[in-house]
Protein backbone atom coordinates (compact mmCIF):
# COMPACT_ATOMS: atom_id res chain seq x y z
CA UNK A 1 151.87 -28.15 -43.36
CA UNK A 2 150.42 -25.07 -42.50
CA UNK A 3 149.64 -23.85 -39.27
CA UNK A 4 145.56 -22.29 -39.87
CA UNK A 5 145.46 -21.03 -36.73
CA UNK A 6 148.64 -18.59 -36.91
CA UNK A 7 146.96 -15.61 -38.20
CA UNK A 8 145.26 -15.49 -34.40
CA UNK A 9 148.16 -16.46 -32.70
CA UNK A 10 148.94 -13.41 -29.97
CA UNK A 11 152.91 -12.99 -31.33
CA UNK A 12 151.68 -12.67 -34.57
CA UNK A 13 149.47 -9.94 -34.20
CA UNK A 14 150.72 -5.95 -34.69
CA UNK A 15 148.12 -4.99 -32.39
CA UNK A 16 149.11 -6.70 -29.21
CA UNK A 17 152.99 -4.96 -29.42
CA UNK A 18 151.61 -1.57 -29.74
CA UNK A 19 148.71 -2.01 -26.76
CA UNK A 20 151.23 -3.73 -24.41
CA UNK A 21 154.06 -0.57 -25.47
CA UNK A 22 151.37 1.79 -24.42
CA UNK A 23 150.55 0.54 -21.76
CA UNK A 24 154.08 0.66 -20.55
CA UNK A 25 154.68 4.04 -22.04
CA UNK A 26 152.06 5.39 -19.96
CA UNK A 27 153.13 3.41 -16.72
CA UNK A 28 156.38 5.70 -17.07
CA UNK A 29 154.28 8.59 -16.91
CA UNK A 30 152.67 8.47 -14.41
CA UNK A 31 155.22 9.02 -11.89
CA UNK A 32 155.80 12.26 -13.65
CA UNK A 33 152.55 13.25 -13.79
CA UNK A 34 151.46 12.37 -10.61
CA UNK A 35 153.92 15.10 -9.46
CA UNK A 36 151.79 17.49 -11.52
CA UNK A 37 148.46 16.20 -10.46
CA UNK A 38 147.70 15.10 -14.02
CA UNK A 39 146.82 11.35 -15.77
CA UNK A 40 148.02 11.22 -18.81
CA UNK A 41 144.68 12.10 -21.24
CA UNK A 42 144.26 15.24 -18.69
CA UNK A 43 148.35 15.83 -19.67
CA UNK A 44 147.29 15.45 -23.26
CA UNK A 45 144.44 17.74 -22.83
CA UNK A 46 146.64 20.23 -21.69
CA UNK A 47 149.39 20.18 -24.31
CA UNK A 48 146.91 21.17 -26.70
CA UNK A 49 145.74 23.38 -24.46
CA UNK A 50 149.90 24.73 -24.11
CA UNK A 51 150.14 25.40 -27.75
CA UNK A 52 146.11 26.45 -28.94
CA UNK A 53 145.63 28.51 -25.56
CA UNK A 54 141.55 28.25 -26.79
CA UNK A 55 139.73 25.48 -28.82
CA UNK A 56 136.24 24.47 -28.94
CA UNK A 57 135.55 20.96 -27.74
CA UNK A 58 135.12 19.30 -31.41
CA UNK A 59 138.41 20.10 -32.63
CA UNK A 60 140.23 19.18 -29.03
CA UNK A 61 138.67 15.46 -29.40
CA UNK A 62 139.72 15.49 -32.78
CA UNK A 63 143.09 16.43 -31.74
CA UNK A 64 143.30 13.75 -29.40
CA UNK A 65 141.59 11.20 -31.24
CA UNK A 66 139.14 11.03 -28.58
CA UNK A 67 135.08 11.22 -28.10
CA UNK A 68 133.15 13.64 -26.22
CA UNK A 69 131.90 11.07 -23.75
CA UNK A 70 135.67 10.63 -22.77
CA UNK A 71 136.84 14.08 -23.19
CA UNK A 72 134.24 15.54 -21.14
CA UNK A 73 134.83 14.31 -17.67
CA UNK A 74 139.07 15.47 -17.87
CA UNK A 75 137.48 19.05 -19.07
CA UNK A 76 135.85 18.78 -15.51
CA UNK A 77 138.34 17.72 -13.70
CA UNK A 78 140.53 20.35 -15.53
CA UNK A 79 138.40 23.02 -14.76
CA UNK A 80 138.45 21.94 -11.12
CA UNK A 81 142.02 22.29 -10.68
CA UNK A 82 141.76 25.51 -12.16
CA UNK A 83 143.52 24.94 -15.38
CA UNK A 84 141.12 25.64 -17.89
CA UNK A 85 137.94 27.82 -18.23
CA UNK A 86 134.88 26.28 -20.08
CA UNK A 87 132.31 29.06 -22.17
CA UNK A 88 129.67 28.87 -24.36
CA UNK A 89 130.62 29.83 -27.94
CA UNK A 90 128.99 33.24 -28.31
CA UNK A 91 128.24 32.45 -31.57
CA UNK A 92 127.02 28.88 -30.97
CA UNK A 93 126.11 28.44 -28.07
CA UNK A 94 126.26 24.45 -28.87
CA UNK A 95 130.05 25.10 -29.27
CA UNK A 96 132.11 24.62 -25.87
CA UNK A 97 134.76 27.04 -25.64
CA UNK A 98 138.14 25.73 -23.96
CA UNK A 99 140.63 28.35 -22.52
CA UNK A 100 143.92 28.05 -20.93
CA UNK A 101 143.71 29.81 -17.45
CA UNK A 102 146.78 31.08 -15.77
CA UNK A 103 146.86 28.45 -13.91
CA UNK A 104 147.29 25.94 -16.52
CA UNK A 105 150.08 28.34 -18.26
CA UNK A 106 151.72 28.10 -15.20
CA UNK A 107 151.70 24.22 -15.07
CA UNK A 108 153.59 24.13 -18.32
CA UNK A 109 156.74 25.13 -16.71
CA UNK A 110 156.87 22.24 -14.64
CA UNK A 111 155.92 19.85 -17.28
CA UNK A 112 159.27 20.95 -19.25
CA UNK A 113 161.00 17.53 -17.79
CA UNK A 114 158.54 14.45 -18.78
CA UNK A 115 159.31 14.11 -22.60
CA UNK A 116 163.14 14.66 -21.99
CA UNK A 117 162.97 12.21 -18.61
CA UNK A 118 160.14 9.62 -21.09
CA UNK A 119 162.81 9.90 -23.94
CA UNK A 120 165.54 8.51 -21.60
CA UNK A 121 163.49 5.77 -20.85
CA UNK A 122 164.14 4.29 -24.34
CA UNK A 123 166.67 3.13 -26.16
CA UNK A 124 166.29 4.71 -29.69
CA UNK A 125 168.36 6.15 -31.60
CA UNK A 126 167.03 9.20 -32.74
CA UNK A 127 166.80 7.53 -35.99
CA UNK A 128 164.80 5.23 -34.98
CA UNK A 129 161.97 7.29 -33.07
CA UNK A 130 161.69 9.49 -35.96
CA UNK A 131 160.88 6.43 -38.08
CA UNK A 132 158.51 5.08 -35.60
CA UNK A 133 157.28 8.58 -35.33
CA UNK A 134 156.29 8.15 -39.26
CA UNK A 135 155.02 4.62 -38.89
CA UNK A 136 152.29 5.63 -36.51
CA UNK A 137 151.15 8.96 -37.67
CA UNK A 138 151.14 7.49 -41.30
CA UNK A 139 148.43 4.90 -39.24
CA UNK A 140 146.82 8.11 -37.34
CA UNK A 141 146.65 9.78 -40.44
CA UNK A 142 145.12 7.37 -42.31
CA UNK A 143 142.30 6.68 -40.03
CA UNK A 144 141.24 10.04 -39.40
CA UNK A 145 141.17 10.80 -43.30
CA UNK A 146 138.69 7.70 -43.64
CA UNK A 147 136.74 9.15 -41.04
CA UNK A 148 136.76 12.58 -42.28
CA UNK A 149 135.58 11.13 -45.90
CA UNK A 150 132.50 9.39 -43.69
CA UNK A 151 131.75 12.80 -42.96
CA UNK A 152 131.43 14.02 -46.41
């Protein structure tokens, strides 16, 4: 007999793996980034920040995969450590302007260590994190094409 209630059973489910990993992943980061004086969506915020020096506010939440109600408040807090610089797009002025300050260039330096010291946390093979590495973007990817057609 079948079990009707399996499809709702918590091991069963591929969400609950990839929340409780997370969850753990960024536990182990916080250590790390505590040292910096960073959580980890302002760390986030600042690697694109690392390799786009300047972005407007749109394409930095879509970046992250993150709204403006959420992405707002780091900006702040960003700007308040000195990190970043926040302008009106000249323009647009309904664009917000991120820079890099140097400040934040600066902080990049010392973030050198967390992937390396995350990476040792784990016990992949590099074969193995480049698959999962595919798994999940293939799901990230996905997504944000079926939102970008709801745009259309």
């Amino acid at each position: 007999m079948q079990d009707k209630y399996a499809a709702i059973r918590l091991k069963n489910q591929l969400c609950f793996p990839l929340y409780a990993v997370s969850n753990m992943i960024i536990r182990k980061y916080k250590p790390l980034l505590g040292k910096l004086d960073l959580t980890y969506t302002q760390y986030i915020v600042m690697m694109v920040l690392w390799e786009e020096k300047c972005v407007n506010e749109k394409l930095l939440c879509d970046a992250l995969c993150l709204k403006s109600n959420t992405v707002t408040p780091l900006l702040k807090k960003l700007e308040d450590k000195g990190y970043i610089k926040k302008d009106r797009d000249v323009k647009d002025e309904r664009n917000l302007v991120i820079t890099l300050t140097n400040s934040g260039e600066e902080l990049k330096d010392k973030a050198l260590c967390v992937p390396e010291t995350i990476a040792r946390e784990f016990n992949l093979t590099p074969d193995e994190a480049a698959f999962l590495y595919r798994i999940l973007y293939k799901l990230l990817d996905e997504e944000r094409a079926k939102n970008a057609d709801k745009l259309h």
